[in-house]
Structure formats: structure tokens, C-alpha cells
N, C-alpha and C. Protein backbone atom coordinates (compact mmCIF):
# COMPACT_ATOMS: atom_id res chain seq x y z
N UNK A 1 0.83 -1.18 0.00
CA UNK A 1 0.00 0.00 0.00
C UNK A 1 0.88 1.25 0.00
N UNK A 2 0.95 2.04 -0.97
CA UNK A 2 1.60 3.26 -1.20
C UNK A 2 0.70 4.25 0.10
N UNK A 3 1.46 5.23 0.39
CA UNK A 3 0.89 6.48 1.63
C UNK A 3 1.29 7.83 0.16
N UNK A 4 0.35 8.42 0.17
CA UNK A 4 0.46 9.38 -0.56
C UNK A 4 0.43 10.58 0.06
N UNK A 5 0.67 11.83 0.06
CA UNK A 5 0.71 13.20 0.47
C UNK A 5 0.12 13.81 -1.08
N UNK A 6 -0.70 15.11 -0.39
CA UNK A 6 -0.78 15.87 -1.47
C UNK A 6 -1.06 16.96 -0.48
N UNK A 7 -0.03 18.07 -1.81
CA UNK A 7 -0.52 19.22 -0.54
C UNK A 7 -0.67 20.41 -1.95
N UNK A 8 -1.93 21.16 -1.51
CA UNK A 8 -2.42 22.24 -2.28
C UNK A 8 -1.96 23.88 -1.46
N UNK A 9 -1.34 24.37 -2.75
CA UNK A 9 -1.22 25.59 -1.90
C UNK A 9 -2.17 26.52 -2.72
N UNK A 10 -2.57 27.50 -2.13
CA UNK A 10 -3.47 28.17 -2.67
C UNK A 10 -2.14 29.79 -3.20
N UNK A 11 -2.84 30.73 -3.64
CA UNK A 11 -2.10 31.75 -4.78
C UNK A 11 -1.34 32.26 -3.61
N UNK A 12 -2.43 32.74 -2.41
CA UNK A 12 -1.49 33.61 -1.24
C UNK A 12 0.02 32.44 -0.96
N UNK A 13 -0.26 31.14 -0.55
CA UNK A 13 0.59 30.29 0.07
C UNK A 13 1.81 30.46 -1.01
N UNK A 14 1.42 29.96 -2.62
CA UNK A 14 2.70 30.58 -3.24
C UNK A 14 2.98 31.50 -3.17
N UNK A 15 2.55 33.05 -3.12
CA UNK A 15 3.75 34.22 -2.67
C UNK A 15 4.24 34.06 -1.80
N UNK A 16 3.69 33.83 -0.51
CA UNK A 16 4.81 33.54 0.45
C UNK A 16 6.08 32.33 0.37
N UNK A 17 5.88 31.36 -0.47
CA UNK A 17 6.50 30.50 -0.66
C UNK A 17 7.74 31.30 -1.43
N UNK A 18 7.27 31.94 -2.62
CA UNK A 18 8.03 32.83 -3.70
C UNK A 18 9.02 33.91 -2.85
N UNK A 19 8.60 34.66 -1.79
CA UNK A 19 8.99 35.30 -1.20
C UNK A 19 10.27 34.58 -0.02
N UNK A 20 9.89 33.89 0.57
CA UNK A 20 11.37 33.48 1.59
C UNK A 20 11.79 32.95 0.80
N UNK A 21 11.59 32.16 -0.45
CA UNK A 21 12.64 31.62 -1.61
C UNK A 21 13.49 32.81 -1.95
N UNK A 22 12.91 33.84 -1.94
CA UNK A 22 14.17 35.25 -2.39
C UNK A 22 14.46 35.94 -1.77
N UNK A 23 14.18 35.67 -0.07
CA UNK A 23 14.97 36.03 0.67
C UNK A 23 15.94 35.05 0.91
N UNK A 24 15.79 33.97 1.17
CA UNK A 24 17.01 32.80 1.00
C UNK A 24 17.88 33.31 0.12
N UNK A 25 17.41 33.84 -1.14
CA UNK A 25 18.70 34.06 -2.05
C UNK A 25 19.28 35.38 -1.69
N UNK A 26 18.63 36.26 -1.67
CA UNK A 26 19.05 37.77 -1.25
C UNK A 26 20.13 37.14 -0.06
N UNK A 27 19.90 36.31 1.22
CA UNK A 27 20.84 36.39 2.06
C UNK A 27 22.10 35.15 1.89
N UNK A 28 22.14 34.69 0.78
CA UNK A 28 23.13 33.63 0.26
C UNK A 28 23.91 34.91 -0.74
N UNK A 29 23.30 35.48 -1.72
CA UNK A 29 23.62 36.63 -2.35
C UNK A 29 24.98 37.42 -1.86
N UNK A 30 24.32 37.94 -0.61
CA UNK A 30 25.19 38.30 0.11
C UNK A 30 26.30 38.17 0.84
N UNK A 31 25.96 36.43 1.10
CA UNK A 31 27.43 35.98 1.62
C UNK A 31 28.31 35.65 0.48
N UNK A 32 27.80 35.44 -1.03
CA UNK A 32 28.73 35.25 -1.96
C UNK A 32 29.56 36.83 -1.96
N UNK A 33 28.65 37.55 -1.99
CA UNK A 33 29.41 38.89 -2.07
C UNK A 33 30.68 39.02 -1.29
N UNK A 34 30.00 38.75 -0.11
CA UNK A 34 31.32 39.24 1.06
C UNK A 34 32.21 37.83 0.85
N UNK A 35 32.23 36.67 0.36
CA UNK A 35 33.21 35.44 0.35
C UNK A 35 34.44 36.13 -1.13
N UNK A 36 33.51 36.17 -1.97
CA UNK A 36 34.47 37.20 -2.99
C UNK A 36 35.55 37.99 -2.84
N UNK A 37 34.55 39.08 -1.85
CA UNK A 37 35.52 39.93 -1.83
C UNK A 37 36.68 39.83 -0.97
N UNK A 38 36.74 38.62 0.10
CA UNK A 38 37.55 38.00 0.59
C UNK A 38 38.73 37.09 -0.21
N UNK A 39 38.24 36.44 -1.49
CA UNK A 39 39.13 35.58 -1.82
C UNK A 39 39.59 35.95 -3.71
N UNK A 40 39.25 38.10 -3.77
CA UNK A 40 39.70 38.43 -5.07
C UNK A 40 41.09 38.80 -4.64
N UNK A 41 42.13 38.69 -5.72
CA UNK A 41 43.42 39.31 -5.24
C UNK A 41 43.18 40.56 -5.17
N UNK A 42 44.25 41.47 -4.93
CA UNK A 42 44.36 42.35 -4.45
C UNK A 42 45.30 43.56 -4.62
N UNK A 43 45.56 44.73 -5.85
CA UNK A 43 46.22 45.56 -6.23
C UNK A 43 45.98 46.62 -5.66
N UNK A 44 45.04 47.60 -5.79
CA UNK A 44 44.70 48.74 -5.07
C UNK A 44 43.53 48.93 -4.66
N UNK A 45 42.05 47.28 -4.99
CA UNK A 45 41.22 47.12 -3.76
C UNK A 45 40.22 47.45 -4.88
N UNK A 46 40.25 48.21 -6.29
CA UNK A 46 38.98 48.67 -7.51
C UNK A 46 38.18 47.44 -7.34
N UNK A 47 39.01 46.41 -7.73
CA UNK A 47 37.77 45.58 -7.90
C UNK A 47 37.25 44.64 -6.66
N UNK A 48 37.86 44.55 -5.52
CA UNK A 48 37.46 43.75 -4.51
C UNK A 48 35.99 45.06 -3.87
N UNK A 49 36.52 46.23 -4.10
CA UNK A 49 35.57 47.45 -3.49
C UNK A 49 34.24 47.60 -4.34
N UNK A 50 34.57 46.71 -5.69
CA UNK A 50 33.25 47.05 -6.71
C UNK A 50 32.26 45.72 -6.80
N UNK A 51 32.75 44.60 -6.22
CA UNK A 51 31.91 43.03 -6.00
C UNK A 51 30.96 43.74 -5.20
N UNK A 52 29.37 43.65 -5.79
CA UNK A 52 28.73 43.50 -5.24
C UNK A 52 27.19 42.97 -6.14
N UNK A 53 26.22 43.11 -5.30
CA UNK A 53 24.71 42.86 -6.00
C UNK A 53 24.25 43.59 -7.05
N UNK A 54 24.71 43.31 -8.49
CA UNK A 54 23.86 44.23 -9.60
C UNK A 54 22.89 44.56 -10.11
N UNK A 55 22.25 43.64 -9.98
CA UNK A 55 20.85 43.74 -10.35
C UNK A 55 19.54 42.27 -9.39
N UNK A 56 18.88 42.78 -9.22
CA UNK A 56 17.67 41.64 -8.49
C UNK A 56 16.19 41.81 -9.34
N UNK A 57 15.82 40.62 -9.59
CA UNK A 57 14.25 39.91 -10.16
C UNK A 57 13.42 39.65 -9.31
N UNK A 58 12.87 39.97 -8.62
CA UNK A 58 12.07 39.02 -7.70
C UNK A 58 10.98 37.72 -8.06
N UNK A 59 10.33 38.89 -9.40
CA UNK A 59 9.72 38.43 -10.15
C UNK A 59 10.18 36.65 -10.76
N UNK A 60 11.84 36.93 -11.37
CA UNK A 60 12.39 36.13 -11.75
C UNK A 60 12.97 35.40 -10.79
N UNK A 61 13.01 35.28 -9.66
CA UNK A 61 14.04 34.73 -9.08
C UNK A 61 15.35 34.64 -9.05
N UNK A 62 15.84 36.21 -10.03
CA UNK A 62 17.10 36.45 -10.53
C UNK A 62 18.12 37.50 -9.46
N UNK A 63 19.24 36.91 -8.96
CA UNK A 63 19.88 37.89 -8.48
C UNK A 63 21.19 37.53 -8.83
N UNK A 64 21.75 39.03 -9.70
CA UNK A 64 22.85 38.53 -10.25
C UNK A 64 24.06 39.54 -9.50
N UNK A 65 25.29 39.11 -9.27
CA UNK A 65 26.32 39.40 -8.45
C UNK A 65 27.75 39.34 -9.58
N UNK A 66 28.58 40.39 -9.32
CA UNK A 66 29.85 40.60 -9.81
C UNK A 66 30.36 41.82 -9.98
N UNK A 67 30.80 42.41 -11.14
CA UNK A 67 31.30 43.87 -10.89
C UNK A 67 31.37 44.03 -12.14
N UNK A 68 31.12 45.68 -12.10
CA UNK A 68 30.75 46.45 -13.84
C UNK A 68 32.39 46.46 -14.22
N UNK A 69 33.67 46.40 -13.81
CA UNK A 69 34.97 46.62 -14.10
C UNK A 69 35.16 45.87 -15.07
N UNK A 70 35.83 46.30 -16.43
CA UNK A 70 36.21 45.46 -17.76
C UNK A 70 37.02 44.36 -17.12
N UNK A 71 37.80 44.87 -16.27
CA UNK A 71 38.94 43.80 -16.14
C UNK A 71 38.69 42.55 -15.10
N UNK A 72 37.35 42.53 -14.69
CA UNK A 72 36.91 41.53 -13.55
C UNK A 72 36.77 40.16 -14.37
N UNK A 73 36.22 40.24 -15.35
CA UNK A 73 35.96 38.74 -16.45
C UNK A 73 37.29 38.21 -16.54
N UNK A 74 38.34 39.29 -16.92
CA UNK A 74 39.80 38.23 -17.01
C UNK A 74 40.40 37.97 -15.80
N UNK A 75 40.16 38.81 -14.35
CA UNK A 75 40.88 38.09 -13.21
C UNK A 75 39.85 37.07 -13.02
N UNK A 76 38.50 36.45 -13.30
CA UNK A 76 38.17 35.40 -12.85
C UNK A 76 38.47 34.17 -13.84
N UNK A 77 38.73 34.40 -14.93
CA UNK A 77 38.81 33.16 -16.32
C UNK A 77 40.18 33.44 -16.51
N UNK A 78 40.95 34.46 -16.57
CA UNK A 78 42.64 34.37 -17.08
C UNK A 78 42.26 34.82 -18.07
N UNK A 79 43.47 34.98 -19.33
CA UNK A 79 43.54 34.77 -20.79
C UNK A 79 44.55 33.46 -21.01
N UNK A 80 45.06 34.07 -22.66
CA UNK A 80 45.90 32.86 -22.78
C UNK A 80 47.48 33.60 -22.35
N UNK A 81 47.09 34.47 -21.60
CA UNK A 81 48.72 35.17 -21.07
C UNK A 81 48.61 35.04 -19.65
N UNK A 82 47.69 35.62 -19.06
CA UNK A 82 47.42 35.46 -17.75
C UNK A 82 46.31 33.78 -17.09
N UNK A 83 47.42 33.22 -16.18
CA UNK A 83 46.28 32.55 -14.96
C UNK A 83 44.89 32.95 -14.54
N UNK A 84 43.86 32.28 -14.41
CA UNK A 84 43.04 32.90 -13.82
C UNK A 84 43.29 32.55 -12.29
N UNK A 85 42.11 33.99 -11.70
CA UNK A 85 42.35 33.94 -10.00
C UNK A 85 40.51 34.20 -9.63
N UNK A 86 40.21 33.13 -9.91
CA UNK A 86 38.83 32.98 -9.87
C UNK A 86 38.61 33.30 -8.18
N UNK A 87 37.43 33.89 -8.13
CA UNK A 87 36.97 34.57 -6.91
C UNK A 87 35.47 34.50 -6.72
N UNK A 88 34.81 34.34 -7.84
CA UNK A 88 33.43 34.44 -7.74
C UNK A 88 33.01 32.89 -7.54
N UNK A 89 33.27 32.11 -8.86
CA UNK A 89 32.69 30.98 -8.82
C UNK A 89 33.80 29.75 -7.08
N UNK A 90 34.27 30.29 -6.57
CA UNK A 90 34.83 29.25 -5.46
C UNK A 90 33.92 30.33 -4.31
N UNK A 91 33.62 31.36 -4.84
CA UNK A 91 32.43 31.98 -3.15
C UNK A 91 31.21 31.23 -3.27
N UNK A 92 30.65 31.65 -4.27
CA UNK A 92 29.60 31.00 -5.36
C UNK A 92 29.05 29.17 -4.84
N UNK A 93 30.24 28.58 -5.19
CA UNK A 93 30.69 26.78 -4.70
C UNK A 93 30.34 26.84 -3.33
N UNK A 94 31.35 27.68 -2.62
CA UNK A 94 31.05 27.26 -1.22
C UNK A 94 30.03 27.62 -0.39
N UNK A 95 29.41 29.18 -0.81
CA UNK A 95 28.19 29.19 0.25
C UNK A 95 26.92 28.73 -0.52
N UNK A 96 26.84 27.86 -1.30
CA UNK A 96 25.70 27.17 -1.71
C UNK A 96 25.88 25.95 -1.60
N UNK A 97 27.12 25.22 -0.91
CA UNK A 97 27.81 24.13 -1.15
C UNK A 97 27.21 23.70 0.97
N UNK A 98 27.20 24.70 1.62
CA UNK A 98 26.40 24.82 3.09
C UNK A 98 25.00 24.24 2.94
């Protein structure tokens, strides 16, 4: 004999559902931010001082994190001259990795 569950949420129950889902992210968001800016190297601080929250969806469930600086894409990927010194995706790994 299978035990089944069913559970109905009604429209209010999904916003609230929708809602601490993006506060969960808003406050994971944030610790990627501050893990970043902990583990970007470090010349005169432009770009560790410019990691932060760029834009938020709520709608979408979109919150996107990094920095408007040209030169942030090549300290996280390298080129074919430079190493990369990835900072986002190992903050990224670990506080979603909790």
C-alpha cells in the first residue's frame, strides 16, 4: 500500500513560498558577495571594493552578483597570457555548497 501526500497551496501560500525563496537568495547573495571579496586578489582594492549585487528579479528569481569593471571577467577566467584567480565561482561553490 503506497501512503500518498498531497498538498495544495493556494495563490497567497505561493507568494509567500516565492517570497522566503528570495529572501534565501538575497541572504546567500550576500554571503557570496562578502566570500568574494575576501578571496579576489588584491592591487589597489577597484575591484574587490566594486563586488557586489547588480541587479535583483524578484519576479524572476534572478539575483545577479559581480562587478561592472572590464577587467573583472579576465581576473576570474585568465587569458591565454594570464592565470586565472577565480573569486566568484569558489564563493559562489562554497556558500551554496552549506
Amino acid at each position: 500500500m503506497e501512503d500518498n501526500v498531497e498538498f495544495v497551496i493556494n495563490e497567497d501560500g505561493l507568494h509567500t513560498v516565492e517570497q522566503l525563496l528570495f529572501e534565501e537568495l538575497e541572504r546567500r547573495s550576500n554571503e557570496v558577495v562578502e566570500e568574494a571579496k575576501e578571496l579576489v586578489p588584491v592591487r589597489t582594492g577597484a575591484l574587490r571594493d566594486s563586488i557586489d549585487i547588480l541587479s535583483k528579479d524578484e519576479d524572476e528569481q534572478v539575483i545577479n552578483i559581480g562587478s561592472e569593471l572590464d577587467y573583472a571577467i579576465i581576473v576570474e577566467m585568465g587569458t591565454s597570457n594570464r592565470e586565472p584567480s577565480p573569486y566568484l565561482r569558489p564563493a559562489l561553490d562554497d556558500v551554496w555548497s552549506r
